[in-house]
C-alpha atoms as a PDB file:
ATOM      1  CA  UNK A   1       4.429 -10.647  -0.519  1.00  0.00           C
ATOM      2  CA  UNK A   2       0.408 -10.376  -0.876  1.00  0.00           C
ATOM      3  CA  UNK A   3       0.336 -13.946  -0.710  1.00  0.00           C
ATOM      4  CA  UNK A   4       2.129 -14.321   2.318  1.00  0.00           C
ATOM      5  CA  UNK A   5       0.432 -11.370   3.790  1.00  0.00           C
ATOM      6  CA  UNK A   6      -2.765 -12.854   2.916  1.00  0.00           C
ATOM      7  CA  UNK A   7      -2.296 -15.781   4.438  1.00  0.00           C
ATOM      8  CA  UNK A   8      -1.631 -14.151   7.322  1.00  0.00           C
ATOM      9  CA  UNK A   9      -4.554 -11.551   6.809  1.00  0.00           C
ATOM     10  CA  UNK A  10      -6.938 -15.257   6.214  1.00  0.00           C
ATOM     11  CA  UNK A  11      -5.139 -17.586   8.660  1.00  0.00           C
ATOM     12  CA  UNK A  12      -7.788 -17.323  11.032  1.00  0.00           C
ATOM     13  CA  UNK A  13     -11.105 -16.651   9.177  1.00  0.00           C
ATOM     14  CA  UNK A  14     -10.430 -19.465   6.701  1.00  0.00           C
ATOM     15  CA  UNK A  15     -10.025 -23.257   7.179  1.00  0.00           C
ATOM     16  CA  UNK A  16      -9.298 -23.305   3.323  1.00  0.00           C
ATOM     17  CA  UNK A  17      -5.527 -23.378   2.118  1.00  0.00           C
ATOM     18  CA  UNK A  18      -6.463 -22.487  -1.345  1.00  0.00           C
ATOM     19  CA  UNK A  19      -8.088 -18.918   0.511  1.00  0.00           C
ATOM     20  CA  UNK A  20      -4.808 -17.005  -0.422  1.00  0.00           C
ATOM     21  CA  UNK A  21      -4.220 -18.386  -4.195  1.00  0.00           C
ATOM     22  CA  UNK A  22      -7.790 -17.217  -4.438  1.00  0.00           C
ATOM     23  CA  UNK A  23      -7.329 -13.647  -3.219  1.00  0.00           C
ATOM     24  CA  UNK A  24      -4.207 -13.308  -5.111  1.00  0.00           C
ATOM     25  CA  UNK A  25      -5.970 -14.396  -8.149  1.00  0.00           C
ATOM     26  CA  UNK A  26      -8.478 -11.642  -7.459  1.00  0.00           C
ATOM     27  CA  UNK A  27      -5.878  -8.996  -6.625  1.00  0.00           C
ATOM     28  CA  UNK A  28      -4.465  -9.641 -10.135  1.00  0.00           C
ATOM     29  CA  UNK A  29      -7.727  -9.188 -11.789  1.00  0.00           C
ATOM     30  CA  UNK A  30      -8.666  -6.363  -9.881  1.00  0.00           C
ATOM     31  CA  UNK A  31      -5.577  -4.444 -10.179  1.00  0.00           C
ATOM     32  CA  UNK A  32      -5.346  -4.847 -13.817  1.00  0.00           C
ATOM     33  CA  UNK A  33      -8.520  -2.313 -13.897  1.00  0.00           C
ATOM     34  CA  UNK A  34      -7.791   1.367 -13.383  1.00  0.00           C
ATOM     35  CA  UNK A  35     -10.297   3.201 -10.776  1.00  0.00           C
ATOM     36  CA  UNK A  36     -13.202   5.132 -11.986  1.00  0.00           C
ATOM     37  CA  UNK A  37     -12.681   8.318 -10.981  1.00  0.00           C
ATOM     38  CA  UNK A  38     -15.593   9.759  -8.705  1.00  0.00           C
ATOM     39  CA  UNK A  39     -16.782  13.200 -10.384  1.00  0.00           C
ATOM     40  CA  UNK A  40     -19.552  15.516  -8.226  1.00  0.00           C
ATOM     41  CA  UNK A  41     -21.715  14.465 -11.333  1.00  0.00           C
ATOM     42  CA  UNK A  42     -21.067  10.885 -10.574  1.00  0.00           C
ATOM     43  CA  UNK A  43     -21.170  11.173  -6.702  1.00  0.00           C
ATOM     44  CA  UNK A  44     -25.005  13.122  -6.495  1.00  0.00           C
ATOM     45  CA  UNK A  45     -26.255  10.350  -9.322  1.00  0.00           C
ATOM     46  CA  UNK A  46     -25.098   7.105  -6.643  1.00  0.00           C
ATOM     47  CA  UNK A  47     -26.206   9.172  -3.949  1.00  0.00           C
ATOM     48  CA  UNK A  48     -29.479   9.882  -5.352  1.00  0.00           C
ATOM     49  CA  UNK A  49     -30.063   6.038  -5.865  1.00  0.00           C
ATOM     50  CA  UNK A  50     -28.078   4.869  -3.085  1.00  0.00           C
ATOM     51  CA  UNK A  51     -30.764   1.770  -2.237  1.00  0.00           C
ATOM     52  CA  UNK A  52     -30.092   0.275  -5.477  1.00  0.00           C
ATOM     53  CA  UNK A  53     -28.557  -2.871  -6.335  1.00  0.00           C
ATOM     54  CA  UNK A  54     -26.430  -1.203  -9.048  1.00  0.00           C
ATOM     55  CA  UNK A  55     -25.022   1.445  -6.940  1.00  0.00           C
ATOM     56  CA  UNK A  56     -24.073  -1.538  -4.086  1.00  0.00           C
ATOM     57  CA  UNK A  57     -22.596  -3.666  -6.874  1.00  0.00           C
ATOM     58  CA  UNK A  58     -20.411  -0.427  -8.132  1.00  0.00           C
ATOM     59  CA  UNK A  59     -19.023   0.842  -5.115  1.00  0.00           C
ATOM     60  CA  UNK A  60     -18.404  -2.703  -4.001  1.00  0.00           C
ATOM     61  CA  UNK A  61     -16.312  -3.088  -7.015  1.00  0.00           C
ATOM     62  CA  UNK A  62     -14.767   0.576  -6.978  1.00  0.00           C
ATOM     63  CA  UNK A  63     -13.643  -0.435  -3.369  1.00  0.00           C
ATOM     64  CA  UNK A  64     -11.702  -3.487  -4.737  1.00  0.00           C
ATOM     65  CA  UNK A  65      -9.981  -1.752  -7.177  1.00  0.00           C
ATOM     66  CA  UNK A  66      -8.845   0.607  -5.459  1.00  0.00           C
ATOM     67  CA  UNK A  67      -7.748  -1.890  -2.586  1.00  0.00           C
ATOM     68  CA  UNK A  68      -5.911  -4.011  -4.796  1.00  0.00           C
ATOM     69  CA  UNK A  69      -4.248  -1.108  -6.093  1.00  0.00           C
ATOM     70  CA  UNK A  70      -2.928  -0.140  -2.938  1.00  0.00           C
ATOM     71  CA  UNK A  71      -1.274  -3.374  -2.052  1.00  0.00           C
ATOM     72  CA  UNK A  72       0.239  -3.653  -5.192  1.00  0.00           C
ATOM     73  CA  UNK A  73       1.719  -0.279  -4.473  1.00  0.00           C
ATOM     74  CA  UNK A  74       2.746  -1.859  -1.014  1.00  0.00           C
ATOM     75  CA  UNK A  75       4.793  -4.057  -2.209  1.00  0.00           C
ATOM     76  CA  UNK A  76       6.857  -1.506  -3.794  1.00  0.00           C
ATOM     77  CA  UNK A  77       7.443  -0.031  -0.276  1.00  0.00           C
ATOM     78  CA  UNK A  78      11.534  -0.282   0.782  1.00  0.00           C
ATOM     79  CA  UNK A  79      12.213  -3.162   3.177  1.00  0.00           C
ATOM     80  CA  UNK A  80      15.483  -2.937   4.136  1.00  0.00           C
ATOM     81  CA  UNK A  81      16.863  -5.535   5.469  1.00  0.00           C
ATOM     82  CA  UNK A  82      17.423  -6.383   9.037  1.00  0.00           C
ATOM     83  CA  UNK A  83      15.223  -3.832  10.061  1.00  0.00           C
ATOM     84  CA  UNK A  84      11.468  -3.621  11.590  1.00  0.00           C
ATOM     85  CA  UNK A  85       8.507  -3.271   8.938  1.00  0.00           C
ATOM     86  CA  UNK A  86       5.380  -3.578  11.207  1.00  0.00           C
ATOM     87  CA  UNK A  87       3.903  -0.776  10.025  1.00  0.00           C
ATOM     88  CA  UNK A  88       3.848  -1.753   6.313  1.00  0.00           C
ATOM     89  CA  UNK A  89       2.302  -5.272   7.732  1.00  0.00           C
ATOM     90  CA  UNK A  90       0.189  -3.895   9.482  1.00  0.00           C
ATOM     91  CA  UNK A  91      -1.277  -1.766   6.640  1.00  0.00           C
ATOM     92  CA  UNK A  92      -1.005  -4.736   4.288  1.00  0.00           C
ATOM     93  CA  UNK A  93      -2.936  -7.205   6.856  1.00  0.00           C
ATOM     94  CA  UNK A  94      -6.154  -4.310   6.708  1.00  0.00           C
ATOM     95  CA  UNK A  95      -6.360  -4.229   3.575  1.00  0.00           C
ATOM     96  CA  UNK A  96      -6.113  -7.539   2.718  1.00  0.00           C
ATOM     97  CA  UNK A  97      -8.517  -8.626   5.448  1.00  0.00           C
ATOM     98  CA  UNK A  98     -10.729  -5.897   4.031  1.00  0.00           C
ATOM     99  CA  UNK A  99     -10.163  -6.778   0.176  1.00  0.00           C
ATOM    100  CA  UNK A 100     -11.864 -10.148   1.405  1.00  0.00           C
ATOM    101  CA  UNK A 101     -14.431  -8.985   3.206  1.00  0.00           C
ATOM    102  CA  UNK A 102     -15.844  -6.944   0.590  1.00  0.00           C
ATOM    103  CA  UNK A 103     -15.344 -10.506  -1.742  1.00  0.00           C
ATOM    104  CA  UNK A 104     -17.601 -12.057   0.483  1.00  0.00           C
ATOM    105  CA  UNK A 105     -19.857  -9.222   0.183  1.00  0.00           C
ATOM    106  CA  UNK A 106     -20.381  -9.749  -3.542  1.00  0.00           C
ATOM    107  CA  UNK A 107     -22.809 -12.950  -2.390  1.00  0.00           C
ATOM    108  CA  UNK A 108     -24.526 -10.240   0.033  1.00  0.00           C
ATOM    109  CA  UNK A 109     -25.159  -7.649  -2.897  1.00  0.00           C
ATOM    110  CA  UNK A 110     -26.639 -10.251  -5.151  1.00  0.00           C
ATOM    111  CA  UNK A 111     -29.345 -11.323  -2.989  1.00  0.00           C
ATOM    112  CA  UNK A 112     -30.442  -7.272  -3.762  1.00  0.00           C
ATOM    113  CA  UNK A 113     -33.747  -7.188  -5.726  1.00  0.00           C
ATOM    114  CA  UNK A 114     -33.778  -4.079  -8.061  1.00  0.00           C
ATOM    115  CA  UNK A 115     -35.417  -1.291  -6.054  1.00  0.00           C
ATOM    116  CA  UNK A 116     -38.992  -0.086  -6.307  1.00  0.00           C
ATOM    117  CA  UNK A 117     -40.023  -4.083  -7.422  1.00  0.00           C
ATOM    118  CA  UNK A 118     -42.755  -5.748  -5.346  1.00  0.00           C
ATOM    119  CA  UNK A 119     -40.839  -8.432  -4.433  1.00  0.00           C
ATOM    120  CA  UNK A 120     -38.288  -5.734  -3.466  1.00  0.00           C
ATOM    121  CA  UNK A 121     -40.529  -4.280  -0.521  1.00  0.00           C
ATOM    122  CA  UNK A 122     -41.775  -8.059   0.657  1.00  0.00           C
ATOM    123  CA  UNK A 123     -37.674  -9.024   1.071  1.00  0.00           C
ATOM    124  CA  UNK A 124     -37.456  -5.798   2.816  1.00  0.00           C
ATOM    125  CA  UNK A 125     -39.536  -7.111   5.869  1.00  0.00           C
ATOM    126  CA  UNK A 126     -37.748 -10.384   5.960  1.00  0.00           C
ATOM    127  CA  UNK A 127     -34.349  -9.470   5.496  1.00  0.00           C
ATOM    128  CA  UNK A 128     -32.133  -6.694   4.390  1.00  0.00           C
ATOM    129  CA  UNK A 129     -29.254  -6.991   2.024  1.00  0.00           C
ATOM    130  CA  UNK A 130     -28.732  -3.626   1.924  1.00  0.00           C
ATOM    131  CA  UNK A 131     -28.285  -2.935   5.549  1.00  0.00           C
ATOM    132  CA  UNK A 132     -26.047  -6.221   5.454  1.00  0.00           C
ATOM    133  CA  UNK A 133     -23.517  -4.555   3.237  1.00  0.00           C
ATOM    134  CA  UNK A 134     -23.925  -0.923   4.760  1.00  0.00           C
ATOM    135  CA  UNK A 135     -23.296  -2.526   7.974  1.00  0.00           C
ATOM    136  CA  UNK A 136     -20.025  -3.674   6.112  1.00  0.00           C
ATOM    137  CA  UNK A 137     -18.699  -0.743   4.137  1.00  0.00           C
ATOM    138  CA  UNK A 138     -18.778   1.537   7.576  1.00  0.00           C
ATOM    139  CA  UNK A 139     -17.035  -1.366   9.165  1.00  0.00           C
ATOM    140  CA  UNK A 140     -14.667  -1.178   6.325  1.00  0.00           C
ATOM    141  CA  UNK A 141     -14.606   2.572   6.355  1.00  0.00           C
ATOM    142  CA  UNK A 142     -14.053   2.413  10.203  1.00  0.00           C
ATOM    143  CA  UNK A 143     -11.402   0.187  10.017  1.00  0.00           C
ATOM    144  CA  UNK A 144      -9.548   2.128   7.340  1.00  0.00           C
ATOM    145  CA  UNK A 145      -9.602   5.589   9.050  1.00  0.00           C
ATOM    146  CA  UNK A 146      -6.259   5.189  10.591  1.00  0.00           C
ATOM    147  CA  UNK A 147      -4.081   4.272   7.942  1.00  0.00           C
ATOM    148  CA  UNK A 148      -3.190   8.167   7.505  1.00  0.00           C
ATOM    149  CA  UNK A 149      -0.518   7.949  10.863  1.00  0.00           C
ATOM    150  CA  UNK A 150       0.152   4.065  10.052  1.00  0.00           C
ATOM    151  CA  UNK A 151       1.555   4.890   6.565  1.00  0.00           C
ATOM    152  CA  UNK A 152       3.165   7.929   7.935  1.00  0.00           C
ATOM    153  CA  UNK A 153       4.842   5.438  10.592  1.00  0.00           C
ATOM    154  CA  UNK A 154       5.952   2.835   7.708  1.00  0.00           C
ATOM    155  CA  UNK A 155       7.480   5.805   6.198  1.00  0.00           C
ATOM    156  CA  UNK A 156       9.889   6.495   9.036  1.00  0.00           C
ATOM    157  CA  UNK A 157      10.029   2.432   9.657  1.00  0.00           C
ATOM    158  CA  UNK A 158      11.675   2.740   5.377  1.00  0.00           C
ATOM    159  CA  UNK A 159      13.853   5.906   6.259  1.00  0.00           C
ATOM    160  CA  UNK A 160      15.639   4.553   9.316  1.00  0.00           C
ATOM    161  CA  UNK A 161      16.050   1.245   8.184  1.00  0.00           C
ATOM    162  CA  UNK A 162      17.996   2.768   4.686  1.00  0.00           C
ATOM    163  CA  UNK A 163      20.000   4.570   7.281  1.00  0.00           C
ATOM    164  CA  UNK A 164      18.955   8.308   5.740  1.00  0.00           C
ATOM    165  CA  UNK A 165      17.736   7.103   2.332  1.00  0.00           C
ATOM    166  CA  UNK A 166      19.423   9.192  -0.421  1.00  0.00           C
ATOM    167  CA  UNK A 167      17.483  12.031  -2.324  1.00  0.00           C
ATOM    168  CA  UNK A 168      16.177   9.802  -5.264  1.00  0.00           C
ATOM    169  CA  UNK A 169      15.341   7.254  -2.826  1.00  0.00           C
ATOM    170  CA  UNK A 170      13.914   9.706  -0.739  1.00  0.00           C
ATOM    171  CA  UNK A 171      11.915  10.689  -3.341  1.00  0.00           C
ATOM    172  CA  UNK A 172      10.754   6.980  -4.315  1.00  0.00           C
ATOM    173  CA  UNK A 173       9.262   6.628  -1.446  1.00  0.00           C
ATOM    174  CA  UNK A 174       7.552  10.118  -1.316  1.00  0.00           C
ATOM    175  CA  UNK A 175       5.916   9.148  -4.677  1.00  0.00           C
ATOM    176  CA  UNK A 176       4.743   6.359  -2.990  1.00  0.00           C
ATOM    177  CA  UNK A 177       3.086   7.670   0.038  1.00  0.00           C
ATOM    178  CA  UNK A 178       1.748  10.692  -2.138  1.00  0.00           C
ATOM    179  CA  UNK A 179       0.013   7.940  -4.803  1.00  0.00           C
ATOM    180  CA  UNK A 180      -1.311   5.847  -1.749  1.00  0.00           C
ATOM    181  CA  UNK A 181      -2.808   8.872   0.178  1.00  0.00           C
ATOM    182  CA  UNK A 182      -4.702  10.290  -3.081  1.00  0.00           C
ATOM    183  CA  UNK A 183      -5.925   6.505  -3.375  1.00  0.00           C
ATOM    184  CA  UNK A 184      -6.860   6.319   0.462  1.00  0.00           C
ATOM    185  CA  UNK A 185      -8.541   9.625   0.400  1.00  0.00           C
ATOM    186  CA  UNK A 186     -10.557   8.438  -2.730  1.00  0.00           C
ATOM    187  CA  UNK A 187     -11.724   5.083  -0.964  1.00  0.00           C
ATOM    188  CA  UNK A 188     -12.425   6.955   2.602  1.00  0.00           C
ATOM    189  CA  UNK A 189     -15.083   9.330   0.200  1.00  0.00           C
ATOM    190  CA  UNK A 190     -16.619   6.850  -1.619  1.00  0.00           C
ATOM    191  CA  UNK A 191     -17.507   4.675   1.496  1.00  0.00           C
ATOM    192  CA  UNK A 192     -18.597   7.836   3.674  1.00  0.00           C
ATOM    193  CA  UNK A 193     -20.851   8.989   0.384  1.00  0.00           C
ATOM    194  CA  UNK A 194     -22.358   5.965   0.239  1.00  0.00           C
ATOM    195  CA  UNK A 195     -23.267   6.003   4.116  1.00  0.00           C
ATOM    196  CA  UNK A 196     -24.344   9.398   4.229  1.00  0.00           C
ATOM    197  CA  UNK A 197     -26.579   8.862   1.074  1.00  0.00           C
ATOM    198  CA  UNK A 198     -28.554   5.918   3.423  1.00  0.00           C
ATOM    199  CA  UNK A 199     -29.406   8.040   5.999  1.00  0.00           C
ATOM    200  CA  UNK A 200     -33.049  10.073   6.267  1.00  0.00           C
ATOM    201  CA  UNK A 201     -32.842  13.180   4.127  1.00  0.00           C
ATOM    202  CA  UNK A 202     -32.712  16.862   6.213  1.00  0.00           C
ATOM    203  CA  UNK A 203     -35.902  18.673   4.169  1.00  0.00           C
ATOM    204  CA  UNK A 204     -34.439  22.083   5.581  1.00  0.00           C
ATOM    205  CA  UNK A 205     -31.170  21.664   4.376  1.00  0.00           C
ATOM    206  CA  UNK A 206     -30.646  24.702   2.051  1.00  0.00           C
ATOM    207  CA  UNK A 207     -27.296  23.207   0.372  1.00  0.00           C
ATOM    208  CA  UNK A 208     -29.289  20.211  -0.965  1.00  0.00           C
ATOM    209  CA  UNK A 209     -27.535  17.646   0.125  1.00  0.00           C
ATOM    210  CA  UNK A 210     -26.717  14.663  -1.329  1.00  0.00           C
ATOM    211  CA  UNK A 211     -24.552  12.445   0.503  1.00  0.00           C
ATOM    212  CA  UNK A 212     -21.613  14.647   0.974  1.00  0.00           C
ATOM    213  CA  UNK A 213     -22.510  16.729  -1.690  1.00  0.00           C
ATOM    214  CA  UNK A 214     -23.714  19.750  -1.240  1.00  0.00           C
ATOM    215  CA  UNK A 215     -25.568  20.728  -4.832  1.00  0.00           C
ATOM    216  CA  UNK A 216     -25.851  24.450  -3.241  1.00  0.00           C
ATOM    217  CA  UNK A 217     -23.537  25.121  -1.419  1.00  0.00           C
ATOM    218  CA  UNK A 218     -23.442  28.831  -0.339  1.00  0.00           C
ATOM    219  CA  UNK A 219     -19.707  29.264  -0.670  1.00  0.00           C
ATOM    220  CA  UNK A 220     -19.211  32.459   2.054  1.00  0.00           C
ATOM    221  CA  UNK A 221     -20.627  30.122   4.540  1.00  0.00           C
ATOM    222  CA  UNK A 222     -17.458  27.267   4.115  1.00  0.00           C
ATOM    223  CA  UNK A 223     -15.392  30.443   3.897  1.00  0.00           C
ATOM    224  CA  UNK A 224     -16.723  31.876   7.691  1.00  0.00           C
ATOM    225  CA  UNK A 225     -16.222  28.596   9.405  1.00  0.00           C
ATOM    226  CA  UNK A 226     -12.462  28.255   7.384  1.00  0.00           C
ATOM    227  CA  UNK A 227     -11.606  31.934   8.720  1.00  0.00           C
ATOM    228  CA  UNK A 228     -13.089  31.130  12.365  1.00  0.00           C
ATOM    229  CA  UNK A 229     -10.370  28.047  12.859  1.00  0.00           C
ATOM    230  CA  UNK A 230      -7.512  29.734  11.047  1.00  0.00           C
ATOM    231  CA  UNK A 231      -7.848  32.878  13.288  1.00  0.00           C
ATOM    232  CA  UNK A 232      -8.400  31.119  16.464  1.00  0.00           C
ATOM    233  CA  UNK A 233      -4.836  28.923  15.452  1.00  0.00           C
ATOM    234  CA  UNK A 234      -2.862  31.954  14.516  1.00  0.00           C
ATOM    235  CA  UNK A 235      -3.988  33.818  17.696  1.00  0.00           C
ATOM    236  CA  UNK A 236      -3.113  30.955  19.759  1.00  0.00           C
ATOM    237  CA  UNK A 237       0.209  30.518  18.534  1.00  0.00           C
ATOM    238  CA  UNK A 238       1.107  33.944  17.642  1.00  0.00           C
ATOM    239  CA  UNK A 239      -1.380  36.000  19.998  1.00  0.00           C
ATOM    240  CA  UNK A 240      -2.491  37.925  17.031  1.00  0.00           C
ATOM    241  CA  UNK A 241      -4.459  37.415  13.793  1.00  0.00           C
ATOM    242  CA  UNK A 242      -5.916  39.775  11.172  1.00  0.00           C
ATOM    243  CA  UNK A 243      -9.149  40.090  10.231  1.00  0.00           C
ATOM    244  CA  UNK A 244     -10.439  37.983   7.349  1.00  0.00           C
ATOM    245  CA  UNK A 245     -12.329  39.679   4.635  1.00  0.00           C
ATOM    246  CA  UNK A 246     -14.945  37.865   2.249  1.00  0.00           C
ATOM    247  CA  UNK A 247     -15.384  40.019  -0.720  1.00  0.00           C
ATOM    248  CA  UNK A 248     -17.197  39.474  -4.196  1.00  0.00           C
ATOM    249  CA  UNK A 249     -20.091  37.417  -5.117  1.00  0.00           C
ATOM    250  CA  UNK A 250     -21.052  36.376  -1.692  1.00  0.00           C
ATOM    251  CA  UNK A 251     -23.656  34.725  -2.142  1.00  0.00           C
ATOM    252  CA  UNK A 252     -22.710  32.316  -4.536  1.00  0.00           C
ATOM    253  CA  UNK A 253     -23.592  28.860  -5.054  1.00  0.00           C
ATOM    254  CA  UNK A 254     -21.242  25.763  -6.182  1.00  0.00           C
ATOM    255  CA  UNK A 255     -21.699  21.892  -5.944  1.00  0.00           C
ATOM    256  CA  UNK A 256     -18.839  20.779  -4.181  1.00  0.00           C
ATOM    257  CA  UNK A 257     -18.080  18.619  -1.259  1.00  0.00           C
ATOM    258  CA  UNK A 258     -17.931  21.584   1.633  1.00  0.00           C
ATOM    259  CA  UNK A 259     -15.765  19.407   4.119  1.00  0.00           C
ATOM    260  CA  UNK A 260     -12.636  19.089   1.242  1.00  0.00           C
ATOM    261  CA  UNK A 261     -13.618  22.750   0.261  1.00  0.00           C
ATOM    262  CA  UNK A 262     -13.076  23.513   4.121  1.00  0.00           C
ATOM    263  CA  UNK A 263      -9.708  21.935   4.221  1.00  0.00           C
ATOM    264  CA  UNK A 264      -7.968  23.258   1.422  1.00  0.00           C
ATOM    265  CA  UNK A 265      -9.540  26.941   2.426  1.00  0.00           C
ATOM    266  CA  UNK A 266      -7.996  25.850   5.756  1.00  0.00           C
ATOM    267  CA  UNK A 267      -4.422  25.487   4.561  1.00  0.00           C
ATOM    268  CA  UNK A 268      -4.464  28.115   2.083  1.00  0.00           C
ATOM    269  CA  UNK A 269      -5.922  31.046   5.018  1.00  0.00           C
ATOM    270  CA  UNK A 270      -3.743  29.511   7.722  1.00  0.00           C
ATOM    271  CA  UNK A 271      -0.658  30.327   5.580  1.00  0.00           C
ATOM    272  CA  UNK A 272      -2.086  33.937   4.949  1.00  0.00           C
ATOM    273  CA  UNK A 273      -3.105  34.279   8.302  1.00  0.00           C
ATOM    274  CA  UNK A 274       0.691  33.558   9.684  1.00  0.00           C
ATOM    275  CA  UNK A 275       2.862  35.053   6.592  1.00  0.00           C
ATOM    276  CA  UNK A 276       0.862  38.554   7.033  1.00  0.00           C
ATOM    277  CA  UNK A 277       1.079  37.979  10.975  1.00  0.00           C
ATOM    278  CA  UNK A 278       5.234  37.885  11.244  1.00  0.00           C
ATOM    279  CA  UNK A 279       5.305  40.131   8.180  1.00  0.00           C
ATOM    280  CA  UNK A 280       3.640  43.180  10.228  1.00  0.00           C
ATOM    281  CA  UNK A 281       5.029  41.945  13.804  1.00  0.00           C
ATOM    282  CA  UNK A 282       6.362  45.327  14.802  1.00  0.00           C
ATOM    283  CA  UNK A 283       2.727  46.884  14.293  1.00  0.00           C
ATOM    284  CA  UNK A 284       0.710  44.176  15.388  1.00  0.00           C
ATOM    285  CA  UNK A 285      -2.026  45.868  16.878  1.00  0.00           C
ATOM    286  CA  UNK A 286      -3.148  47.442  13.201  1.00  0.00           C
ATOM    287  CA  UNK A 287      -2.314  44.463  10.959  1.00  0.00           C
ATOM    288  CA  UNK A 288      -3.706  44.697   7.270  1.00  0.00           C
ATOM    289  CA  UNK A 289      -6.562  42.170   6.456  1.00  0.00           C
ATOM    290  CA  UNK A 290      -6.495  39.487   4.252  1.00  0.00           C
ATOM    291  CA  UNK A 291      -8.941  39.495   1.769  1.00  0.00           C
ATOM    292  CA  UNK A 292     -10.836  36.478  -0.092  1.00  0.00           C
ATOM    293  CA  UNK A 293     -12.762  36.928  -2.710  1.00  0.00           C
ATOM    294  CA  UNK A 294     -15.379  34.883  -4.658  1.00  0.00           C
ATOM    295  CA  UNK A 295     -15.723  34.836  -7.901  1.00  0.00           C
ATOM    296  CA  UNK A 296     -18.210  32.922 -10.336  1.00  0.00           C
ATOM    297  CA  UNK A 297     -16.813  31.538 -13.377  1.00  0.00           C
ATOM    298  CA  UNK A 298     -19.236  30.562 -16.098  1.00  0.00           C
ATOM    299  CA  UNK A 299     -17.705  27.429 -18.003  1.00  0.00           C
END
C-alpha cells in the first residue's frame, strides 16, 4: 500500500520512477526506530537552541519517525471491500507527500553552519537555511492540522463499510485511531515548539517562555481562563453554572505546556461543571461550588 500510495503522493513532483522504491526504502528504515519521546526537559533545551544545526537535524529526523510510523499504522486500517476509503487515502497521500518533503529537507539542513561560527553570520546575509526549513516545518505543520476530522472520517468510512464492525473489531480499530492521535498530537507539538522557539523572545513574559513551554507557569492563572470557558458552556447549554473555586497554593509555579494544561483542566471542569449542574437542578439558583485545589508536590 505505501508504495502505491506513494506513487501517487510523488506522481507529480517526481519525473523519477525509482522515487517510490526510494521512499519505501526510507519508510522501512525510519520505522524500524522508535520515537524519542519529547520530555519538558527535552523541549526548553531545543527551544533554547532552536537556531542550531543540531536541533534542525533532530526534529527533522523526529518528524520522520514519527511519519513513517503513522503510515505503517495506516496500513493496518480496515478496507473492506467494495466500499469507499478516501479518507484513509487521503491521510496516506499527506503524509507521504510530507515524509518526502522533509527528505528533501535533509540537503536544506546540511547547508546549516554550526551557530555562533563566523562563517555562520556571513551565510546569514547571503542565504538562510534555517528560514528555508522553518518555512517548511510550518508548511508541514499547516498541512497536517486537519488530519484530527479526516481520521475521524476514515473511521466511519471502516465502520460502514464492515456493515457495524463487531466489538473486537470495533475495538481494533479504536486502538488504532487512539495510537495514531497520541502520534499526531506528538508531531503537531514538536513542529509548533520548534516555530514558536524562532520567533523574538517577549522580555515581560513572567512564565518564561520557551517555545511552548512555560518554565513558570503560575498555575491559578491556566485554572481562571479553564473555569471562564467551562462556565460560559454550561450556562449556555444548561442556563446555569456554579461558581468555580481555586483553593490551595495559588500561587504556584510548574513547567508545563499551559495550552495541554488548559485542555485537560477543560474536560475535567466541564464534567464537574454539568454533573453538579443536573445533580442540584431543583435548587438551581443556590448550587454548591466546585472546588479546585492546587497542590505542590515535591518529587
Amino acid at each position: 500500500m505505501i508504495e502505491r500510495m506513494a506513487k501517487s503522493a510523488l506522481g507529480g513532483s517526481s519525473s523519477s520512477r525509482s522515487a517510490p522504491q526510494r521512499l519505501l526504502r526510507a519508510v522501512e528504515t525510519y520505522t524500524a526506530r522508535d520515537p524519542v519521546r519529547a520530555t519538558l526537559k527535552g523541549l526548553v533545551h531545543h527551544g533554547r537552541h532552536a537556531r542550531s544545526k543540531f536541533v534542525s537535524h533532530h526534529l527533522r529526523d523526529q518528524l520522520c519517525v514519527r511519519l513513517s510510523h503513522q503510515m505503517r499504522r495506516l496500513e493496518l486500517f480496515p478496507r473492506p471491500a467494495g466500499t469507499s476509503t478516501h479518507y484513509l487515502d487521503q491521510l496516506f497521500r499527506v503524509h507521504a507527500a510530507t515524509f518526502q518533503e522533509l527528505l528533501d529537507a535533509g540537503s536544506v539542513v546540511e547547508r546549516m553552519l554550526p551557530h555562533g561560527t563566523r562563517e555562520d553570520s556571513l551565510q546569514r546575509q547571503r542565504c538562510d537555511p534555517l528560514d528555508d526549513f522553518r518555512r517548511t516545518v510550518d508548511a508541514v505543520n499547516n498541512r497536517h492540522a486537519p488530519n484530527v476530522e479526516t481520521l475521524m472520517e476514515a473511521k466511519r468510512e471502516a465502520s460502514r463499510g464492515a456493515g457495524g464492525v463487531g466489538p473486537e473489531s470495533e475495538n481494533h480499530l479504536q486502538g488504532l485511531v487512539d495510537d495514531f492521535l497520541q502520534m499526531h498530537i506528538s508531531f503537531q507539538l514538536l513542529c509548533r515548539h520548534f516555530l514558536q522557539s524562532l520567533k523574538p523572545l517577549d522580555l515581560e513574559n513572567s512564565n518564561k517562555r520557551t517555545g511552548l513551554v512555560a518554565e513558570e507557569c503560575l498555575l491559578s492563572d491556566v485554572i481562571a481562563d479553564a473555569i471562564g470557558e467551562t462556565q460560559l458552556i454550561t450556562e449556555h447549554h444548561l442556563v446555569h453554572s456554579p461558581d468555580v473555586c481555586i483553593e490551595g497554593d495559588v500561587d504556584a509555579r510548574a513547567s508545563c505546556i499551559p495550552s495541554h494544561v488548559h485542555h485537560i483542566l477543560f474536560e475535567v471542569l466541564k464534567n464537574a461543571l454539568k454533573a453538579t449542574t443536573t445533580a442540584h437542578a431543583s435548587v438551581a439558583d443556590t448550587l454548591p461550588p466546585v472546588r479546585v485545589r492546587i497542590a505542590q508536590v515535591v518529587v
